[in-house]
N, C-alpha and C. Protein backbone atom coordinates (compact mmCIF):
# COMPACT_ATOMS: atom_id res chain seq x y z
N UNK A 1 -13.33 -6.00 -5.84
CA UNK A 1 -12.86 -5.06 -4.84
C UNK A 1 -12.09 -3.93 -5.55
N UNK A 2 -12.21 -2.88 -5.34
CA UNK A 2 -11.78 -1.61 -5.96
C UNK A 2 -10.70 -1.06 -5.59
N UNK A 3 -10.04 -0.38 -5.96
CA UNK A 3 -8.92 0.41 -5.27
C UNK A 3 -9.31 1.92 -5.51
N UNK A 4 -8.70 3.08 -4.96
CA UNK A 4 -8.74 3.89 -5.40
C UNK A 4 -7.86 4.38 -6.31
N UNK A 5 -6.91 3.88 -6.65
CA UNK A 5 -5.76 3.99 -7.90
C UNK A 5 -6.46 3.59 -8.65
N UNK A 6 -7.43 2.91 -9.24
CA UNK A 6 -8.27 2.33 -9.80
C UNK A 6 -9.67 3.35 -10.72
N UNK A 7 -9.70 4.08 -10.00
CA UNK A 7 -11.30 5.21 -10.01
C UNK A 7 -10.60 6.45 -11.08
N UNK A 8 -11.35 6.51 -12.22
CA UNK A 8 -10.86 7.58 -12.91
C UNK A 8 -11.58 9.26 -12.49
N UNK A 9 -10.63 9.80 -12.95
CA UNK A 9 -11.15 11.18 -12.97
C UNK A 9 -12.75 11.51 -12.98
N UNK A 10 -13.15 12.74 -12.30
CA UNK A 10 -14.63 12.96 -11.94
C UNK A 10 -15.27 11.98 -11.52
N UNK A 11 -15.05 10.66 -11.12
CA UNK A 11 -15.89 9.79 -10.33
C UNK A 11 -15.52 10.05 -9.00
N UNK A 12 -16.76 9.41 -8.38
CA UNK A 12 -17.17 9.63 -6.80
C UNK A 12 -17.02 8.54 -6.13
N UNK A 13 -16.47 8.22 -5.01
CA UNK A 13 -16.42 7.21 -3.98
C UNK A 13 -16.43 7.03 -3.02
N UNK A 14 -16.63 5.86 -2.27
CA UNK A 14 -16.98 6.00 -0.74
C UNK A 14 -15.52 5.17 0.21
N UNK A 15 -15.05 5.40 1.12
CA UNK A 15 -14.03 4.61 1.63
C UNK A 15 -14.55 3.78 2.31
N UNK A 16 -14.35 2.08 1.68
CA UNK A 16 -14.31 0.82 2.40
C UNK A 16 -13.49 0.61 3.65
N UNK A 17 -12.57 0.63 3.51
CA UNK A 17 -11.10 0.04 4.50
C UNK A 17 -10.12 0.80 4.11
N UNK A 18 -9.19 0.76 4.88
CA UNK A 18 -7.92 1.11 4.16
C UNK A 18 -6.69 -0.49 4.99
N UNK A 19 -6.19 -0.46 4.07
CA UNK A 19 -5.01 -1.75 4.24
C UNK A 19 -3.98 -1.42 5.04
N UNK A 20 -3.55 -0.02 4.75
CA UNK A 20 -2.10 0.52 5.31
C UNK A 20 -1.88 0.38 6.90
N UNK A 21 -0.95 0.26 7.35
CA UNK A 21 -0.24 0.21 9.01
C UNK A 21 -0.16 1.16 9.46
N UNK A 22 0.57 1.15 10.63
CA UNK A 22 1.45 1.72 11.30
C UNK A 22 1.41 3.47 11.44
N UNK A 23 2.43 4.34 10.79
CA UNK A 23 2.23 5.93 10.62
C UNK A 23 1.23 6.27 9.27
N UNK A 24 1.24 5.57 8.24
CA UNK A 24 0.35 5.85 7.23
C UNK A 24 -0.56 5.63 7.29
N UNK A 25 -1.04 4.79 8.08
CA UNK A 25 -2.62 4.73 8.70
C UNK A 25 -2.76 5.93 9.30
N UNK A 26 -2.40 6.04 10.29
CA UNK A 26 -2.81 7.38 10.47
C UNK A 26 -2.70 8.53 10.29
N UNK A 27 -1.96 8.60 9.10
CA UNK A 27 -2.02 9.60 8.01
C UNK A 27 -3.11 9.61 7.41
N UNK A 28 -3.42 8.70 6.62
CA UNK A 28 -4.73 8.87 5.70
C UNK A 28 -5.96 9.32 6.79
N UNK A 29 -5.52 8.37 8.08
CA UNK A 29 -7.05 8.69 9.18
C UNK A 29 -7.45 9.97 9.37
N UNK A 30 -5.94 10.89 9.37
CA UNK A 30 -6.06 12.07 9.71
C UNK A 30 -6.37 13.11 8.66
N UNK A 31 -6.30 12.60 7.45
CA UNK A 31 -6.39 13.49 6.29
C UNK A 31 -8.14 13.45 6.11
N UNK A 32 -9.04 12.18 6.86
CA UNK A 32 -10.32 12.23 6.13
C UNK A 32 -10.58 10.83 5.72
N UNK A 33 -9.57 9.93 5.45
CA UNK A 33 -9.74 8.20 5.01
C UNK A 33 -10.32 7.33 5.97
N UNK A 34 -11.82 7.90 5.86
CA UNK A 34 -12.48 6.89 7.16
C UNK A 34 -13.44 6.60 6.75
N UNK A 35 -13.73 4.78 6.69
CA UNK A 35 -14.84 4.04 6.01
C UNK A 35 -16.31 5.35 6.26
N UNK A 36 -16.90 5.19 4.75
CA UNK A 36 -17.93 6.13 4.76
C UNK A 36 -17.35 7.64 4.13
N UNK A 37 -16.11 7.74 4.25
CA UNK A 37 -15.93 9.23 3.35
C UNK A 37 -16.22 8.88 2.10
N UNK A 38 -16.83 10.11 1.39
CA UNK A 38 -17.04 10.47 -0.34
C UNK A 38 -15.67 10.88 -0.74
N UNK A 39 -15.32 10.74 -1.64
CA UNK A 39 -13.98 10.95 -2.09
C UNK A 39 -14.23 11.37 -3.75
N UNK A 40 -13.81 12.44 -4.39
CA UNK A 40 -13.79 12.71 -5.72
C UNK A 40 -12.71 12.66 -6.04
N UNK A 41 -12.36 11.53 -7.46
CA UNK A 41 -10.96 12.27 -8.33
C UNK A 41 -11.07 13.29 -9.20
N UNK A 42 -10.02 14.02 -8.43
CA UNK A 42 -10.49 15.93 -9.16
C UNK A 42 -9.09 15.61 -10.96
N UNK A 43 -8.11 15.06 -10.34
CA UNK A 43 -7.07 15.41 -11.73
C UNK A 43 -5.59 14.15 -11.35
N UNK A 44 -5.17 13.34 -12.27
CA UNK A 44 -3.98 13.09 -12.24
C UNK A 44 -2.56 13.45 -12.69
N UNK A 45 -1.70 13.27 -12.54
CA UNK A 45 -0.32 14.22 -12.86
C UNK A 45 0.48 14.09 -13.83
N UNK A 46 0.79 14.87 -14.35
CA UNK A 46 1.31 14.51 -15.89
C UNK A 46 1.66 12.82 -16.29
N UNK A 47 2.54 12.30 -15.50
CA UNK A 47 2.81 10.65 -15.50
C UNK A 47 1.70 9.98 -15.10
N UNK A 48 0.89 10.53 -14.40
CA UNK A 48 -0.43 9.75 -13.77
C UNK A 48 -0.58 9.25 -12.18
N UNK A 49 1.14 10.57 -11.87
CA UNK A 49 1.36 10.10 -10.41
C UNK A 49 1.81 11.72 -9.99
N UNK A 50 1.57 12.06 -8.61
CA UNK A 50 0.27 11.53 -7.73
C UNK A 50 -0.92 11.92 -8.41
N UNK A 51 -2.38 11.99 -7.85
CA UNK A 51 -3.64 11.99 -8.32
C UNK A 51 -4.14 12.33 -7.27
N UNK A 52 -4.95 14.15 -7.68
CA UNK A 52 -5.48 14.73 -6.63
C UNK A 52 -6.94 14.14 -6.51
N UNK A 53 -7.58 14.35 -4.80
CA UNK A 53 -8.29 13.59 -4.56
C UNK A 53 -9.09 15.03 -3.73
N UNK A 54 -10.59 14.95 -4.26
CA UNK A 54 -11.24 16.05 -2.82
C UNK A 54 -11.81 15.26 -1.71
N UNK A 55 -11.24 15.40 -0.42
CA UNK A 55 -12.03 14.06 0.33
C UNK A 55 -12.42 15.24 1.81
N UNK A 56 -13.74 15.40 1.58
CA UNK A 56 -13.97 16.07 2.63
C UNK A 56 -14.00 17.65 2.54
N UNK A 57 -13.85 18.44 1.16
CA UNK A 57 -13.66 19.90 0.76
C UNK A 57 -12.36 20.33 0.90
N UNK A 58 -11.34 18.95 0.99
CA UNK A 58 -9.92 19.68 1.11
C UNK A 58 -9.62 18.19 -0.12
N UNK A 59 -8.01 19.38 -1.02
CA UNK A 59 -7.45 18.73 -1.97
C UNK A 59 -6.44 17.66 -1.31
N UNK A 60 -6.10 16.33 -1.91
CA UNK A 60 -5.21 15.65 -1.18
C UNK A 60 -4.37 14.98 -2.08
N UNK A 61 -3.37 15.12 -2.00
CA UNK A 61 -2.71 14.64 -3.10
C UNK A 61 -1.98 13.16 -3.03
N UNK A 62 -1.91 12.01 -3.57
CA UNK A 62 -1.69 10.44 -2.99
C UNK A 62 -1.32 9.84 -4.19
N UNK A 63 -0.07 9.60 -3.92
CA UNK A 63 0.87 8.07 -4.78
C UNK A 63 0.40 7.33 -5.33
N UNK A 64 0.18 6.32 -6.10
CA UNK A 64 -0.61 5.30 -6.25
C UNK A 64 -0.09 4.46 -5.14
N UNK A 65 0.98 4.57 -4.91
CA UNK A 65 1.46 3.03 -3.67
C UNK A 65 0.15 3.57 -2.82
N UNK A 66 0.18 5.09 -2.38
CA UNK A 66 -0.98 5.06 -1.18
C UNK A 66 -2.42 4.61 -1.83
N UNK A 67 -2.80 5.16 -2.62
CA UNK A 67 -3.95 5.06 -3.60
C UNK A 67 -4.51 3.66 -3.51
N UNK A 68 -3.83 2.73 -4.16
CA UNK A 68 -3.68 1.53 -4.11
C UNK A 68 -4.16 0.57 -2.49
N UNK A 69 -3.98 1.53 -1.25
CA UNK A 69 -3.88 0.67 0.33
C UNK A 69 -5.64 1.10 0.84
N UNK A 70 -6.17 1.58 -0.35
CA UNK A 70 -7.73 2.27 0.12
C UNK A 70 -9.21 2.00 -0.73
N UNK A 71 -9.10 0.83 0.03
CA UNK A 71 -10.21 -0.11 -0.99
C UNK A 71 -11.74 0.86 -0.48
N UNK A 72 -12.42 0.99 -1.70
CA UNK A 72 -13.41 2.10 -1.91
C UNK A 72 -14.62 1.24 -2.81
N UNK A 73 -15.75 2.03 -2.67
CA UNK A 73 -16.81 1.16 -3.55
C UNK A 73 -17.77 2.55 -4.45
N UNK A 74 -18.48 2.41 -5.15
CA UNK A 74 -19.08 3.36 -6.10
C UNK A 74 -18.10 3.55 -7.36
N UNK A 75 -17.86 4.40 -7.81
CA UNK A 75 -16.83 4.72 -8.91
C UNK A 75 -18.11 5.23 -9.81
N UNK A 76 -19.26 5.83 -9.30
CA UNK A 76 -20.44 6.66 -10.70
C UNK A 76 -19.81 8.11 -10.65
């Protein structure tokens, strides 16, 4: 099972599930995190936190704590 904290740079992915509750669920819901989105990692941040993400033709920028709550499959 994959995470997306997991997926390096220039790989492509698809959203499985996401784990998260409550308001951050529907944060990610609202940003585009809905089983079946493509998701690219475009770049991570100097420490390797956050790690921009293109999900949908918009940039998104995500924690690993969030990163981590969004189990994804592909990684080519």
């Amino acid at each position: 099972m994959l995470k997306l904290d997991d997926i390096s740079v220039g790989k492509y992915v698809m959203v499985e599930d996401l784990s998260s509750t409550d308001i951050l669920r529907e944060r990610m819901l609202a940003l585009g995190l809905t089983k079946g989105a493509r998701i690219e990692v475009i770049r991570k941040g100097p420490s390797g936190d956050p790690t921009v993400y293109n999900i949908r033709g918009a940039m998104i920028a995500l924690r690993k704590e969030e990163a981590s709550l969004v189990t994804v499959t592909g990684g080519c």
